[in-house]
Protein backbone atom coordinates (compact mmCIF):
# COMPACT_ATOMS: atom_id res chain seq x y z
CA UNK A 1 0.00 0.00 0.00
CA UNK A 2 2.80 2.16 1.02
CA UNK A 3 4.45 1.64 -2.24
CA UNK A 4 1.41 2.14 -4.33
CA UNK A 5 0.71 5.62 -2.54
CA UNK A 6 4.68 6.66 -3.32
CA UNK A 7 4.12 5.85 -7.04
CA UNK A 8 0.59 7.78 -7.00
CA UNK A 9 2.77 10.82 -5.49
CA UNK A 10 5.77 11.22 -8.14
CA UNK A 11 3.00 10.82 -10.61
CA UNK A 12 1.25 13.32 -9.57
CA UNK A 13 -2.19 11.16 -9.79
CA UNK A 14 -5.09 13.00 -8.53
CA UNK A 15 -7.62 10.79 -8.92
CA UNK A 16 -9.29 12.03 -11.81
CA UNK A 17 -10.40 9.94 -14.50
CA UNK A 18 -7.76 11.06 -17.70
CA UNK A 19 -8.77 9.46 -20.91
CA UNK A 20 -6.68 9.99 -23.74
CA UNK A 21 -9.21 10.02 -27.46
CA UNK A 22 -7.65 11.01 -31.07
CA UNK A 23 -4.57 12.38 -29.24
CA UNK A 24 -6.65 14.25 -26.80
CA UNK A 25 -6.58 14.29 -22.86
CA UNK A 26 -9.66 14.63 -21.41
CA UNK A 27 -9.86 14.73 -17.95
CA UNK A 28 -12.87 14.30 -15.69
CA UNK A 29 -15.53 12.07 -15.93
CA UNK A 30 -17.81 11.51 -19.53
CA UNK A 31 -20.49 9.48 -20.49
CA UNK A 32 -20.61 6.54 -23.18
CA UNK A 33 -22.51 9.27 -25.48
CA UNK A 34 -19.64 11.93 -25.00
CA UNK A 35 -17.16 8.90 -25.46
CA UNK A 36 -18.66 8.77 -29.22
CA UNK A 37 -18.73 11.90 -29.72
CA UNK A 38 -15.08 12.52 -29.16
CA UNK A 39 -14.70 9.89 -31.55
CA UNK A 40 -15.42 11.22 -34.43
């Protein structure tokens, strides 16, 4: 646990969702709908 929280620290996780479509970081929560939409 201790190890997991060390790697979370250097990088720099802040427990938001990132999701990474066409090249694009979106951060933050979205929807299956939004999901398609980014996709095309």
């Amino acid at each position: 646990m201790a190890t997991s929280a060390r790697l979370a620290r250097e990088a720099q996780f802040s427990g938001t969702p990132m999701f990474i479509i066409n090249g694009k970081v979106h951060a933050g929560e979205i929807t299956e709908d939004e999901i398609k939409a980014l996709m095309k």
